[in-house]
Protein backbone atom coordinates (compact mmCIF):
# COMPACT_ATOMS: atom_id res chain seq x y z
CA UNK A 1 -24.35 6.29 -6.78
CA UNK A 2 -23.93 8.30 -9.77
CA UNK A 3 -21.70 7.54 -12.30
CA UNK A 4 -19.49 10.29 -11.71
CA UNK A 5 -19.20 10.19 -8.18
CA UNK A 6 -17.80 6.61 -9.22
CA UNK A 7 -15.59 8.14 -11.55
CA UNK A 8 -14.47 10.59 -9.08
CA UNK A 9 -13.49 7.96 -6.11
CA UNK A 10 -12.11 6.23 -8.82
CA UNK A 11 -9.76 8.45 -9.96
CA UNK A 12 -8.96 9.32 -6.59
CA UNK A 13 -8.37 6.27 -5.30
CA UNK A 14 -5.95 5.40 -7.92
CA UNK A 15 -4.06 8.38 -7.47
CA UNK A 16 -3.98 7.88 -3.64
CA UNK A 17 -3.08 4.21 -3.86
CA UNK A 18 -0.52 5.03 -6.30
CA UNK A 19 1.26 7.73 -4.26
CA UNK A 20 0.88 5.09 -1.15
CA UNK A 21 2.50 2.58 -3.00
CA UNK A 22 5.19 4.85 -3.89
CA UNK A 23 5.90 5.19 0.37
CA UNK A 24 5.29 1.75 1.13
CA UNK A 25 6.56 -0.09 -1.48
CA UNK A 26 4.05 -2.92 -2.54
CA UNK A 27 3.21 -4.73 -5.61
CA UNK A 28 0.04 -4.60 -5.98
CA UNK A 29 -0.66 -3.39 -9.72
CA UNK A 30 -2.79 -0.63 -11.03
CA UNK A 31 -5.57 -2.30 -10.06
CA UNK A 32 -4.84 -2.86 -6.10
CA UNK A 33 -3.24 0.62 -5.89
CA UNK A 34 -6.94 1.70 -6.71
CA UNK A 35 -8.52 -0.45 -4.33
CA UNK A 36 -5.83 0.16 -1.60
CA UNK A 37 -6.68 4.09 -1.95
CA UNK A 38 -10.30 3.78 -2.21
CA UNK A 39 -10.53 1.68 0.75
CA UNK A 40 -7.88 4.33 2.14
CA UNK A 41 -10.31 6.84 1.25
CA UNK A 42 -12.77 5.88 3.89
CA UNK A 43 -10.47 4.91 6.39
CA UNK A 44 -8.96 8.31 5.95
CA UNK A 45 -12.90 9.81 5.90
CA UNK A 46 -13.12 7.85 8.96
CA UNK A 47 -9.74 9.49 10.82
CA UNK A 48 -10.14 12.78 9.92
CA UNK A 49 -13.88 13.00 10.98
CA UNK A 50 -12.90 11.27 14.33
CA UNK A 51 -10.37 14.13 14.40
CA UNK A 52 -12.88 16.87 13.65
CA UNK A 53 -12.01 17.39 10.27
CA UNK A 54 -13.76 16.89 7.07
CA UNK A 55 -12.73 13.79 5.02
CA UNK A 56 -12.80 12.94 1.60
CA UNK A 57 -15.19 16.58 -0.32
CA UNK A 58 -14.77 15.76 -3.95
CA UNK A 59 -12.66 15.38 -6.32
CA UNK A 60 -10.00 18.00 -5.03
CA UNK A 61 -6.25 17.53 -3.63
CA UNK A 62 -7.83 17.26 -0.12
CA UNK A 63 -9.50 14.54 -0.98
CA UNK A 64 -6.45 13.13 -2.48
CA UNK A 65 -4.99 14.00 0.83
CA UNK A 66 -7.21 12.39 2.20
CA UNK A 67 -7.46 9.09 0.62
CA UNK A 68 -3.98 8.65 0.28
CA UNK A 69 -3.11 9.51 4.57
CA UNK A 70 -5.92 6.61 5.13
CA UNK A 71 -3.98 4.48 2.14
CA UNK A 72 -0.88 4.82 4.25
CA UNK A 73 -3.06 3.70 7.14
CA UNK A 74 -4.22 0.45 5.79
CA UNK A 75 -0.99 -0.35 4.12
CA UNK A 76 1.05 0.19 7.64
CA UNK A 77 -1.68 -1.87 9.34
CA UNK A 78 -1.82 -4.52 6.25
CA UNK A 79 2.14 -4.71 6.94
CA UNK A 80 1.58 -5.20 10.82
CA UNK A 81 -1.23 -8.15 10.15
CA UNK A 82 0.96 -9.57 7.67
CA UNK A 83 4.13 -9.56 10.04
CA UNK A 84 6.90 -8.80 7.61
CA UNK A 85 7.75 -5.48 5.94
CA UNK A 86 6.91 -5.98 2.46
CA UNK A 87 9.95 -5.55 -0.37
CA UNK A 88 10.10 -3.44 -3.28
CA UNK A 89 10.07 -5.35 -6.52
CA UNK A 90 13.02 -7.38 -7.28
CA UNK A 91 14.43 -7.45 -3.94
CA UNK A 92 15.31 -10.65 -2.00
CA UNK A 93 14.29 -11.01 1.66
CA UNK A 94 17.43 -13.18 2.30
CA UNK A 95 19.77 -13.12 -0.45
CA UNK A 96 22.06 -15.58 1.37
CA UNK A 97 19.30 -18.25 1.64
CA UNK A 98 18.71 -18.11 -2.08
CA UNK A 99 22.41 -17.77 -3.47
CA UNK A 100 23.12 -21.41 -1.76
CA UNK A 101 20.97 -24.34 -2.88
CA UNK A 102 20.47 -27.68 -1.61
CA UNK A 103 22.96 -28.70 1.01
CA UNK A 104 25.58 -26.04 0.48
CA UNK A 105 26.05 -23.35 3.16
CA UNK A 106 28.57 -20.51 3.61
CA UNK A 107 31.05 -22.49 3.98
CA UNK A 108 31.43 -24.64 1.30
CA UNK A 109 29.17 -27.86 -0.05
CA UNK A 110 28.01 -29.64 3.43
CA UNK A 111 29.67 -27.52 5.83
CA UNK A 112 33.30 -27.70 4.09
């Protein structure tokens, strides 16, 4: 592979990932978000050729189109393997759970 195609699915995939992230809120980091959308980019290759359309071209906004519909792909089906919905940052799944401690519940310290 030449070092700009690299460059190119690079830069795609980060912007892709990125934009994915921004949907289905993950924390992933620069670094995922780029591999999330160049893994994205071939799943979304993948889906479009199966539909009879051309995938990923270059480094155009299809591609980005691309790339970042086969991001949303993998994240959705990440989330369904996973089996919960991910959070965006600073969010608590349960914020009951974790403003009581120990053996204090709604009610009071040990059910009082």
């Amino acid at each position: 592979m030449e070092p700009m195609h690299l460059l190119a699915w690079l830069i795609i995939g980060l912007i892709a990932g990125w934009l994915a992230s921004k949907v289905i809120p993950r924390r992933m980091g620069i670094a995922g978000d780029t591999v999330i959308g160049i893994l994205g980019a071939l799943a979304g290759g993948l889906l479009f050729n199966i539909l009879g359309v051309s995938g990923v071209t270059g480094l155009n906004i299809w591609s980005v189109f691309v790339a970042f519909v086969g991001a949303i792909a993998l994240l959705l089906v990440i989330r369904a393997v996973n089996g919960r919905p991910g959070l965006p940052p600073g969010k608590l799944r349960n914020p009951e759970i974790h403003a009581f401690r120990g053996n204090r519940t709604k009610e009071g310290i040990d059910g009082q």
